[in-house]
N, C-alpha and C. Protein backbone atom coordinates (compact mmCIF):
# COMPACT_ATOMS: atom_id res chain seq x y z
N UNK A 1 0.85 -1.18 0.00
CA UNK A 1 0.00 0.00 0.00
C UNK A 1 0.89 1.24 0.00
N UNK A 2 0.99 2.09 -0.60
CA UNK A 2 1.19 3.39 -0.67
C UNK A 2 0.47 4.46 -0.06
N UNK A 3 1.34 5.08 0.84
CA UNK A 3 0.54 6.13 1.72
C UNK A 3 1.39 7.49 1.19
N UNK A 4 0.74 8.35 1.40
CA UNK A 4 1.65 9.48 0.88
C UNK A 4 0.76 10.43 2.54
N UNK A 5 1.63 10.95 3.18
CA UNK A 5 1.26 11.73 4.02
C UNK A 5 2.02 13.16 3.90
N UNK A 6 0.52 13.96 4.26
CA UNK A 6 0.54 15.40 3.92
C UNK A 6 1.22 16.77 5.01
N UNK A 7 2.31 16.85 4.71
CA UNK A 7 3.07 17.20 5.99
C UNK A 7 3.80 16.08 6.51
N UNK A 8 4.83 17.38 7.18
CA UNK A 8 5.90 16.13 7.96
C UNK A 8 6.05 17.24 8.92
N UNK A 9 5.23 18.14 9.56
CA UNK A 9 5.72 18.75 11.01
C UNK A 9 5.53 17.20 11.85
N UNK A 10 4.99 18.00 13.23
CA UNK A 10 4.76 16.91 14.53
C UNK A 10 3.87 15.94 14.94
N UNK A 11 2.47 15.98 14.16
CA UNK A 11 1.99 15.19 13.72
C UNK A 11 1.85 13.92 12.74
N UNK A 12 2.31 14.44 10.71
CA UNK A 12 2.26 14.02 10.21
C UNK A 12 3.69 13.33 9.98
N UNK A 13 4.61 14.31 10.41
CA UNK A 13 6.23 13.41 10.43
C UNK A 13 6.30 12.58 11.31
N UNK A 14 5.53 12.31 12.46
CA UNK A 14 5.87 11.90 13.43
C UNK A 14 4.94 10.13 12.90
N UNK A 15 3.82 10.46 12.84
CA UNK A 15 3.01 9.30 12.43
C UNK A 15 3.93 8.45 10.73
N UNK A 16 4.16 9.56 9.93
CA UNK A 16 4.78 8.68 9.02
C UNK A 16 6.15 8.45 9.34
N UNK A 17 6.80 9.33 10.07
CA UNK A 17 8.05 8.24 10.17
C UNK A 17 8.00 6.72 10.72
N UNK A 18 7.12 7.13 11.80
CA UNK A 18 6.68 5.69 12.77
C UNK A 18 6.13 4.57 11.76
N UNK A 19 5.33 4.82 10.37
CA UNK A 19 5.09 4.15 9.56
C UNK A 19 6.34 3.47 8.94
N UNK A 20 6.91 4.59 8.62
CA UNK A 20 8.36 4.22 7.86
C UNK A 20 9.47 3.10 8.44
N UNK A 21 9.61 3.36 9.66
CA UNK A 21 10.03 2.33 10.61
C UNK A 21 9.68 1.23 10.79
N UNK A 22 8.15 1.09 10.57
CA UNK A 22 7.49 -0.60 10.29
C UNK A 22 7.70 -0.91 9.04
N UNK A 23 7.94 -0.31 8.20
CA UNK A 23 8.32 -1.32 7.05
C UNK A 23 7.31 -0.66 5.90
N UNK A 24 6.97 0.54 6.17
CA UNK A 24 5.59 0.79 5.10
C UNK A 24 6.16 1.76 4.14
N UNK A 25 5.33 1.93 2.87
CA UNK A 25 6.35 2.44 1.86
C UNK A 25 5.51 4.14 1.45
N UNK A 26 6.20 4.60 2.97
CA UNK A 26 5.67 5.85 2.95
C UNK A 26 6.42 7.36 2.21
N UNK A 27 5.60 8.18 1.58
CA UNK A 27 6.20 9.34 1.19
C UNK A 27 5.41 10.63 1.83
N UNK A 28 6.55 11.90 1.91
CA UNK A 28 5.65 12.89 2.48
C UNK A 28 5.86 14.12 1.23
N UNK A 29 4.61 14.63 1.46
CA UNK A 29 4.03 15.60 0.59
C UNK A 29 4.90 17.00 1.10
N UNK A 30 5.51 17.67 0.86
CA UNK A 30 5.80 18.73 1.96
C UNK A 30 6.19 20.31 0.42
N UNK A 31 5.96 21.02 1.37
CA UNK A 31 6.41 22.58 0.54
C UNK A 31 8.08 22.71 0.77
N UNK A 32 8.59 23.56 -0.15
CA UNK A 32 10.01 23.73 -0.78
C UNK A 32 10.94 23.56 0.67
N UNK A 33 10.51 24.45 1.37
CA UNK A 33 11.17 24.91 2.54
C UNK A 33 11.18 23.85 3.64
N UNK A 34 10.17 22.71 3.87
CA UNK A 34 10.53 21.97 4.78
C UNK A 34 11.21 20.79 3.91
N UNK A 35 10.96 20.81 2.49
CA UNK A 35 11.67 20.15 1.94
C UNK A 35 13.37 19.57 1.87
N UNK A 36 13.70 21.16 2.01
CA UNK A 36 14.80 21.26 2.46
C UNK A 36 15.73 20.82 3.36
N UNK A 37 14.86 21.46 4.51
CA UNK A 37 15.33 21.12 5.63
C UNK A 37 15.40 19.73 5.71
N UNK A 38 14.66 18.67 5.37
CA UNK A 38 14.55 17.48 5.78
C UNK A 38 15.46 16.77 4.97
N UNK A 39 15.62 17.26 3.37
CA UNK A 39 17.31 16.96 2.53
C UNK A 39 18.77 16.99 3.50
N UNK A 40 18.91 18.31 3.97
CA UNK A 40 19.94 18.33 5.10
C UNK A 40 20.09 17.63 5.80
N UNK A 41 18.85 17.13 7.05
CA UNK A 41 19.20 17.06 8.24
C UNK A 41 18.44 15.33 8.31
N UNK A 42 17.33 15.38 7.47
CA UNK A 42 16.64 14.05 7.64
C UNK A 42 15.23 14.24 8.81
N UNK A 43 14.95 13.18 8.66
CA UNK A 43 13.43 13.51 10.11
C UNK A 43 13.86 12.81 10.87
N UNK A 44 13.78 13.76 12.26
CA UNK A 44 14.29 13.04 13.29
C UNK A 44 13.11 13.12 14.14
N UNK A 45 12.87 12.00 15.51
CA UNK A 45 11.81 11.82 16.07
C UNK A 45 12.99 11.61 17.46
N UNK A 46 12.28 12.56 18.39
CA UNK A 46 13.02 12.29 20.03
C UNK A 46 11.63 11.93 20.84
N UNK A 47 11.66 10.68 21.60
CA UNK A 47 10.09 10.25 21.93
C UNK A 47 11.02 9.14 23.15
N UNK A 48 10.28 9.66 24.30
CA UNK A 48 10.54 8.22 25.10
C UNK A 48 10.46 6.81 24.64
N UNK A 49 9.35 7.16 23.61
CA UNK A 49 9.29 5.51 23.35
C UNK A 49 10.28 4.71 22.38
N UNK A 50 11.29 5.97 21.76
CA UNK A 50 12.25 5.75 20.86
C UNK A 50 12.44 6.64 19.99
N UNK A 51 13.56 6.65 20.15
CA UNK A 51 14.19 8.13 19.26
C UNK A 51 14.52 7.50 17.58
N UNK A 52 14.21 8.40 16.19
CA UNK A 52 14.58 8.08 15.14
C UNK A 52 14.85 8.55 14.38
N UNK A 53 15.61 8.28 13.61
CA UNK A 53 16.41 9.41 12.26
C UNK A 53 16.31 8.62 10.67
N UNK A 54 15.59 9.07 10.30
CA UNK A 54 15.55 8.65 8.58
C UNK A 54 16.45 9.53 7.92
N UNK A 55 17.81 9.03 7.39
CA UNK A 55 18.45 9.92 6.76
C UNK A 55 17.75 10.53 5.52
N UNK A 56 17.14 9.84 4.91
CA UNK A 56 16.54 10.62 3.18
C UNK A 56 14.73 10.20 2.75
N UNK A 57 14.19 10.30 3.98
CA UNK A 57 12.90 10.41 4.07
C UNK A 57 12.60 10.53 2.47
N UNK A 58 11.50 9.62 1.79
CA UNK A 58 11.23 9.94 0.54
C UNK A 58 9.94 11.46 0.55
N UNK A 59 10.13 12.42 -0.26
CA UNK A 59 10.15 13.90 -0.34
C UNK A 59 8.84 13.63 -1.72
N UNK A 60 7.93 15.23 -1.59
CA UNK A 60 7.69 15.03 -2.73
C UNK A 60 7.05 16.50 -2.89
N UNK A 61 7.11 17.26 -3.94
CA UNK A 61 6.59 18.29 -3.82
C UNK A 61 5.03 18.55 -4.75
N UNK A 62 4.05 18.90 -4.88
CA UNK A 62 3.08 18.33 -5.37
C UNK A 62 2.96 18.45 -6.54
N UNK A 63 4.17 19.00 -7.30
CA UNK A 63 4.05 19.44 -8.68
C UNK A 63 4.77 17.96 -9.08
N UNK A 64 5.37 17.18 -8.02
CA UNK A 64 5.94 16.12 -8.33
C UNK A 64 5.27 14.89 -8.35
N UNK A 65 3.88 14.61 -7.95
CA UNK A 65 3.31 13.56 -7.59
C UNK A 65 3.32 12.83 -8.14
N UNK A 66 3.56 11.82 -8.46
CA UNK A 66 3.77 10.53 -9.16
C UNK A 66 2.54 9.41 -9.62
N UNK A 67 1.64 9.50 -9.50
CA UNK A 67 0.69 8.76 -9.55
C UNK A 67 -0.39 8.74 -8.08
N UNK A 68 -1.53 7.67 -8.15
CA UNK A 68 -2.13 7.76 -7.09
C UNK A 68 -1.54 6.83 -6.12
N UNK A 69 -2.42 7.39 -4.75
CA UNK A 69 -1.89 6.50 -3.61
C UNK A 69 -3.07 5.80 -2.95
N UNK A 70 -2.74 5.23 -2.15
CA UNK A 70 -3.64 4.10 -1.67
C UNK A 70 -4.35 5.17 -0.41
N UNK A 71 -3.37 5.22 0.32
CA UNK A 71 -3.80 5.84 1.68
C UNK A 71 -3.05 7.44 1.80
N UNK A 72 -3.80 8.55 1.80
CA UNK A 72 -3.45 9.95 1.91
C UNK A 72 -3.66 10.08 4.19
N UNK A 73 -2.85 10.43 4.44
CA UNK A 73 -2.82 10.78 5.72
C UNK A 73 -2.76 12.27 5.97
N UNK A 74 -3.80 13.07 6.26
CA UNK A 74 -3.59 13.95 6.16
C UNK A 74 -3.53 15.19 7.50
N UNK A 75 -2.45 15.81 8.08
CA UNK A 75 -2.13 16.76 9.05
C UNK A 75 -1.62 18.04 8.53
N UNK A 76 -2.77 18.28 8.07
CA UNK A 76 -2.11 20.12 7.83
C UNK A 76 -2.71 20.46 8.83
N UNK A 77 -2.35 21.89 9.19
CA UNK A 77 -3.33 22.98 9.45
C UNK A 77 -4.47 23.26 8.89
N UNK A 78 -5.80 23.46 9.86
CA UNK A 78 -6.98 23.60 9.44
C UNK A 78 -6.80 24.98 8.45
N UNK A 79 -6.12 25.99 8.45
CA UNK A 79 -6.23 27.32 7.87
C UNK A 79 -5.95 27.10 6.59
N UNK A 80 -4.90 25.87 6.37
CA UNK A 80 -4.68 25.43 5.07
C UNK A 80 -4.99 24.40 4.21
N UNK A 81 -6.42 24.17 5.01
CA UNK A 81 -6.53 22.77 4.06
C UNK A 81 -6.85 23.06 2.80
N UNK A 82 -7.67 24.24 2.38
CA UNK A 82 -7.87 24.12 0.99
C UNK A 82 -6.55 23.80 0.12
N UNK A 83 -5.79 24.74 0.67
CA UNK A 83 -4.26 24.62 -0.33
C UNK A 83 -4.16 23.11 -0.26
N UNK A 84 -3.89 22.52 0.66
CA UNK A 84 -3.51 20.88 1.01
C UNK A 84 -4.51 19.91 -0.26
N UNK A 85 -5.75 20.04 -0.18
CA UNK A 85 -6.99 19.31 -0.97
C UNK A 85 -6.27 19.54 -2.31
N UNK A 86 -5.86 20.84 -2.86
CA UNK A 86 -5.26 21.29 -3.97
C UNK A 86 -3.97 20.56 -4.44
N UNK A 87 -3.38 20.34 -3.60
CA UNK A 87 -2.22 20.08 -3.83
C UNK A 87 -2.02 18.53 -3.45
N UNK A 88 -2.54 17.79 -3.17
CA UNK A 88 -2.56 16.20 -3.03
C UNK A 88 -3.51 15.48 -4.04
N UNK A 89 -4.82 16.32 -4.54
CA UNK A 89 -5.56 15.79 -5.22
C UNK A 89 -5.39 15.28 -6.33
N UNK A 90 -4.01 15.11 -7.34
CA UNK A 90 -4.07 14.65 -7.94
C UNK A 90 -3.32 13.03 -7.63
N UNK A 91 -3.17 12.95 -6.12
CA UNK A 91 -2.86 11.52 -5.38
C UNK A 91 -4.05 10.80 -5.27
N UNK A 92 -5.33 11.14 -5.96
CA UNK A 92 -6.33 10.54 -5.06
C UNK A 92 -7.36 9.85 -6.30
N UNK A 93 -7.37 8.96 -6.15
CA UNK A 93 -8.06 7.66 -7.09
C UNK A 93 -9.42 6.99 -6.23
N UNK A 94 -9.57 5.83 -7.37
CA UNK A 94 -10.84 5.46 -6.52
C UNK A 94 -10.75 4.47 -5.80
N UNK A 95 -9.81 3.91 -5.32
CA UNK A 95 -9.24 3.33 -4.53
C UNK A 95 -8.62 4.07 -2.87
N UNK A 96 -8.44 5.28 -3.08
CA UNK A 96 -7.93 5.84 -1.98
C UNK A 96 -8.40 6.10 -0.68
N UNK A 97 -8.22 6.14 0.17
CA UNK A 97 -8.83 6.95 1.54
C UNK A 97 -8.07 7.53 1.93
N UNK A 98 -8.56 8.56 2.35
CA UNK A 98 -7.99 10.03 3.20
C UNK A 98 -8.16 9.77 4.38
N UNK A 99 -7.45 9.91 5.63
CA UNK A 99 -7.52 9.65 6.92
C UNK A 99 -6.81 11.05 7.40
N UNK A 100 -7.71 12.30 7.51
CA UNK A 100 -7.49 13.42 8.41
C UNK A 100 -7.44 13.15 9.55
N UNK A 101 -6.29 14.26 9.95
CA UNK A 101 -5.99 13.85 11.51
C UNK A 101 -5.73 15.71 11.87
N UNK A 102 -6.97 16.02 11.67
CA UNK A 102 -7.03 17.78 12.17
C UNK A 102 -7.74 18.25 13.03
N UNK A 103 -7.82 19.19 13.82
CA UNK A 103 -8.95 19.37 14.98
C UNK A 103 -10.34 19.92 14.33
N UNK A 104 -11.29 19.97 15.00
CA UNK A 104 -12.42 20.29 14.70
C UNK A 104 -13.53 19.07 13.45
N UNK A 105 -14.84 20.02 13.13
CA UNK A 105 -15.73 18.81 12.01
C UNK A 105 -15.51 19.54 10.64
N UNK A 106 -15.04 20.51 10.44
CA UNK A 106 -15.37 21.43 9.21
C UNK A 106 -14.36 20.46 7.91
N UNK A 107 -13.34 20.14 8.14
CA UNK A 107 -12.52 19.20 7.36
C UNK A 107 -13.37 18.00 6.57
N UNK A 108 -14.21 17.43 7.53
CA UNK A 108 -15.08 16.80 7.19
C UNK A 108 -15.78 17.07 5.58
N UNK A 109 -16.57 18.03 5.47
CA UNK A 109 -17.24 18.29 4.56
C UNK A 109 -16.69 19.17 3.31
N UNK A 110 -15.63 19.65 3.56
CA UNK A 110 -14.08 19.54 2.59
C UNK A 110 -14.02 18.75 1.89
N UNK A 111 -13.28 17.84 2.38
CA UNK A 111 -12.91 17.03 1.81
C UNK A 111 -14.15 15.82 1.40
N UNK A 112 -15.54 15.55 1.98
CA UNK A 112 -16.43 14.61 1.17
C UNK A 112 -16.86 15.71 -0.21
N UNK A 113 -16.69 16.69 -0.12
CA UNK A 113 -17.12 17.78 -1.06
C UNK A 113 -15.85 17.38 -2.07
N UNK A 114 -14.91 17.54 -1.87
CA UNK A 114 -13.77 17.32 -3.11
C UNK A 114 -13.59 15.91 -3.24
N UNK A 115 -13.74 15.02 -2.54
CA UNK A 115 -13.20 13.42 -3.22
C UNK A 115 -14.20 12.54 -2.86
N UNK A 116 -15.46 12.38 -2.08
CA UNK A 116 -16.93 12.17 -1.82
C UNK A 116 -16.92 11.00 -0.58
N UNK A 117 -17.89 11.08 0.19
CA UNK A 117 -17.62 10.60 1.48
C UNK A 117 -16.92 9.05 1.01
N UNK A 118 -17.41 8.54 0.81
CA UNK A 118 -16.59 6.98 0.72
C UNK A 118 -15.27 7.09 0.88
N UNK A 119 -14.64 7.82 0.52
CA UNK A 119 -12.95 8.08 0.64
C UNK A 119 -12.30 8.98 2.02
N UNK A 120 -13.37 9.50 2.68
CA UNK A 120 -12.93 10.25 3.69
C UNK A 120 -13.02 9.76 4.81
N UNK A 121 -12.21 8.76 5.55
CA UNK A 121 -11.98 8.37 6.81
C UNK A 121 -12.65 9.46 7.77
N UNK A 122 -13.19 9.11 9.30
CA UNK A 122 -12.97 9.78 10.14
C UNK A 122 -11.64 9.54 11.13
N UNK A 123 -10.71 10.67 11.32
CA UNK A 123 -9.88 10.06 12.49
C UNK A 123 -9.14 11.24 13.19
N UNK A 124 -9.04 10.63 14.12
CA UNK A 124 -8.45 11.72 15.36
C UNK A 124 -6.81 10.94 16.21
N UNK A 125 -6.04 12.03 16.12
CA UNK A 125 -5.01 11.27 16.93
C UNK A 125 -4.97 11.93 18.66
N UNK A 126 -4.12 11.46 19.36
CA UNK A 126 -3.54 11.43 20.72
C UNK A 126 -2.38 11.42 20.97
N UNK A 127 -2.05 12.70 20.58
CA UNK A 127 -0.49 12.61 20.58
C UNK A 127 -0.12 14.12 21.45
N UNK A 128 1.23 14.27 22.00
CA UNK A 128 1.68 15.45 22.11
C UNK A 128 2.49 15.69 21.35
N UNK A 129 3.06 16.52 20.47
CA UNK A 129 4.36 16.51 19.62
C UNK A 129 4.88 18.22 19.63
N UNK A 130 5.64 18.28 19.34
CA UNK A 130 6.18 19.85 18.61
C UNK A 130 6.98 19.48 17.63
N UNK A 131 7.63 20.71 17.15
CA UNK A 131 9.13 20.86 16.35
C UNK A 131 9.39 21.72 17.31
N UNK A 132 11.31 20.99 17.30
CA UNK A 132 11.83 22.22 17.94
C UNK A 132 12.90 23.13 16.79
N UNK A 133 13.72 24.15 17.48
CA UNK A 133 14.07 25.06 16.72
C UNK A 133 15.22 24.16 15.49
N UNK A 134 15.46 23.06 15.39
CA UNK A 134 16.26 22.24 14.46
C UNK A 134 15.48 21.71 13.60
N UNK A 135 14.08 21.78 13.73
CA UNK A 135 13.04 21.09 13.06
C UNK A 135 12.94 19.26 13.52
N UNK A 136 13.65 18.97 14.86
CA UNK A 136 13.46 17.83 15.38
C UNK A 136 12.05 17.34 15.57
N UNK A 137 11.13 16.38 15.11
CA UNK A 137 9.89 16.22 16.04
C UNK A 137 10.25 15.69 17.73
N UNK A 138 9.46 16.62 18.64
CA UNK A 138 9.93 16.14 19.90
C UNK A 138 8.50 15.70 20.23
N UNK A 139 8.57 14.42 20.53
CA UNK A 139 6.96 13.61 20.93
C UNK A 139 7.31 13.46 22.72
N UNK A 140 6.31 14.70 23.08
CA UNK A 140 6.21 14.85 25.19
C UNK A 140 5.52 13.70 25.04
N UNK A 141 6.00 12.67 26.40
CA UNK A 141 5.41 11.75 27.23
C UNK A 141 5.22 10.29 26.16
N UNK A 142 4.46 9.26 26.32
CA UNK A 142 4.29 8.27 25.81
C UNK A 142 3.41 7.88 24.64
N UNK A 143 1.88 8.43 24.87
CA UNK A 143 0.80 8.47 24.15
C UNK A 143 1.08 8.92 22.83
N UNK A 144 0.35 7.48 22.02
CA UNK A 144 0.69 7.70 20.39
C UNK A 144 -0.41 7.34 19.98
N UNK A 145 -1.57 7.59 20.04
CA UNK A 145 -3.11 6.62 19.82
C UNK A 145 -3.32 6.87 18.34
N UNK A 146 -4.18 6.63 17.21
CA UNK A 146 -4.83 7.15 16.38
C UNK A 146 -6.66 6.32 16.73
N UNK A 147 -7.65 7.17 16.46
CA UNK A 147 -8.53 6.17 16.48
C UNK A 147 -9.09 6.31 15.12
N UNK A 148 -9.42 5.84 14.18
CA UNK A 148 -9.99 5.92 13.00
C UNK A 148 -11.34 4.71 12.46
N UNK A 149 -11.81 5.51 11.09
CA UNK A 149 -12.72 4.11 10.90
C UNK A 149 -13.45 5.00 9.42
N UNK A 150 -14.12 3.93 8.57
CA UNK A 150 -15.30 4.20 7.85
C UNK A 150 -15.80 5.30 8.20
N UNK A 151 -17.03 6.40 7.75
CA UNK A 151 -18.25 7.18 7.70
C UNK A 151 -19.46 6.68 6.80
N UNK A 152 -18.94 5.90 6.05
CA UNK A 152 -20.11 5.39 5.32
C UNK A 152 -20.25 3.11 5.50
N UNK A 153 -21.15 2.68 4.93
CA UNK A 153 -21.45 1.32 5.05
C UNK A 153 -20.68 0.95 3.54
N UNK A 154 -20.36 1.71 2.67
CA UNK A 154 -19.48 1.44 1.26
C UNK A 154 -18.05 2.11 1.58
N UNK A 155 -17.27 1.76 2.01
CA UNK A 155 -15.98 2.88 1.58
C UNK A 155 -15.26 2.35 0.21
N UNK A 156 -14.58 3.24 0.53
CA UNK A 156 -13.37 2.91 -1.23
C UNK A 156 -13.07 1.77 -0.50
N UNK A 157 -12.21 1.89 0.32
CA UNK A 157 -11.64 0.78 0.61
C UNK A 157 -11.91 0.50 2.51
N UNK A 158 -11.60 -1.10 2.98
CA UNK A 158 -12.49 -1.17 4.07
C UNK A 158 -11.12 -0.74 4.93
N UNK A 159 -12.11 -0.51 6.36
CA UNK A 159 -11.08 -0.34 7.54
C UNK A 159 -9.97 -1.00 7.65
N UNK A 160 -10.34 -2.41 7.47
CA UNK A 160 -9.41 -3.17 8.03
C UNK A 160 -8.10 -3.58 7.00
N UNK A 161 -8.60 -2.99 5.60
CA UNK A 161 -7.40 -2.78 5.30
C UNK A 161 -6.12 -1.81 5.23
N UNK A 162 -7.05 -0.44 6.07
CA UNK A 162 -5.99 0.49 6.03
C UNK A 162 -5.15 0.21 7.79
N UNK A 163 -6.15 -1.03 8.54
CA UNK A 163 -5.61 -1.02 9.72
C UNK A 163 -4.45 -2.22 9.47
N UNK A 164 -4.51 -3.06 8.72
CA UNK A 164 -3.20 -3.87 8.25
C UNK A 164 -2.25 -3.13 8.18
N UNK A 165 -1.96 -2.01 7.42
CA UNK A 165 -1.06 -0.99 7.48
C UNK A 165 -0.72 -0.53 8.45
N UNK A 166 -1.24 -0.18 9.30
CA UNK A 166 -1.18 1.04 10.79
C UNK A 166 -0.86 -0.14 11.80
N UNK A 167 -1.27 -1.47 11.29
CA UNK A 167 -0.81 -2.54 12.74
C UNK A 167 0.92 -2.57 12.60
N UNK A 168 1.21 -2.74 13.86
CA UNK A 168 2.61 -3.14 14.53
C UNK A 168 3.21 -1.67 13.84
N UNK A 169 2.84 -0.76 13.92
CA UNK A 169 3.58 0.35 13.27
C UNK A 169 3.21 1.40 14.20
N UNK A 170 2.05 1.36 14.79
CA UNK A 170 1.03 2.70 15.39
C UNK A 170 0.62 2.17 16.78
N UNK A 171 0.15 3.07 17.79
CA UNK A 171 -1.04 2.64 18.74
C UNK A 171 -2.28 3.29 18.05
N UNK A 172 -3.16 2.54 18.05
CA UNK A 172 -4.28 2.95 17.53
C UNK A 172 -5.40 2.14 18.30
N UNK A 173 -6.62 2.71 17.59
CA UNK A 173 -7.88 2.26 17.91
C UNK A 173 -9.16 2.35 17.22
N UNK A 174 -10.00 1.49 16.77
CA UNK A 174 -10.87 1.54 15.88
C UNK A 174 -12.48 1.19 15.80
């Protein structure tokens, strides 16, 4: 399965590196500038539960997208999701699901409005994270939950296959 996750701050770097580490064949979507940074230095994760460094994180800028993906993970900022919808949508097939992981319901109807509910996961994570001033993700305390699932009785594709993916890789819940 191919996941392409949207962002790599403290959320979305943090969840796809942790992907990346199980063995999953993850890429992140990111703008010029964190692009960069992450060419230099790599994504690093400092977390009690284990510290990690991907030297050459696979990168992608959206003018670069390569085809569709299976699973879109998505952690922008709510202020920017339109740009985000814009700029991943040509990752998104009929096969795909989107699994937002943003605060609030308004994302919701975003995104069933641009790619139609069957493809739009509900999900919420449990995490603490930041960046610090190196662009390190620093994950406070232990808690790594995601809980996710379906919104409709048809999805593109079922739960349990995007939870094959997320097992032995994530704490989650469904």
């Amino acid at each position: 399965m191919r996941i392409l996750v949207i962002g790599a701050g403290s959320i979305g770097g943090y969840f796809g590196g942790r992907l990346h580490q199980a063995g999953r064949d993850v890429t992140f979507l990111v703008r010029e500038a964190r692009a960069n940074a992450l060419r230099q230095s790599g994504l690093k994760i400092r977390s009690a539960t284990g510290d990690l460094h991907i030297e050459h994180p696979k990168l992608m800028l959206a003018s670069e997208i390569d085809g569709q993906y299976d699973l879109v993970i998505l952690s922008c900022k709510a202020y920017d999701l339109e740009g985000a919808i814009s700029s991943f949508s040509p990752a998104v097939g009929p096969g795909t699901v989107i699994l937002p992981l943003l605060n609030g319901m308004r994302h919701l109807d975003l995104l069933d409005a641009a790619f139609g509910r069957e493809r739009v996961f509900g999900g919420a994570c449990m995490i603490s994270t930041t960046l610090d001033r190196d662009g390190t993700i620093v994950h406070m305390g232990e808690m790594q939950n995601l809980v996710f699932g379906p919104r409709t009785d048809r999805p593109a594709v079922s739960g349990s296959a995007v939870l094959a993916q997320l097992s032995n890789a994530l704490s989650f819940c469904t």
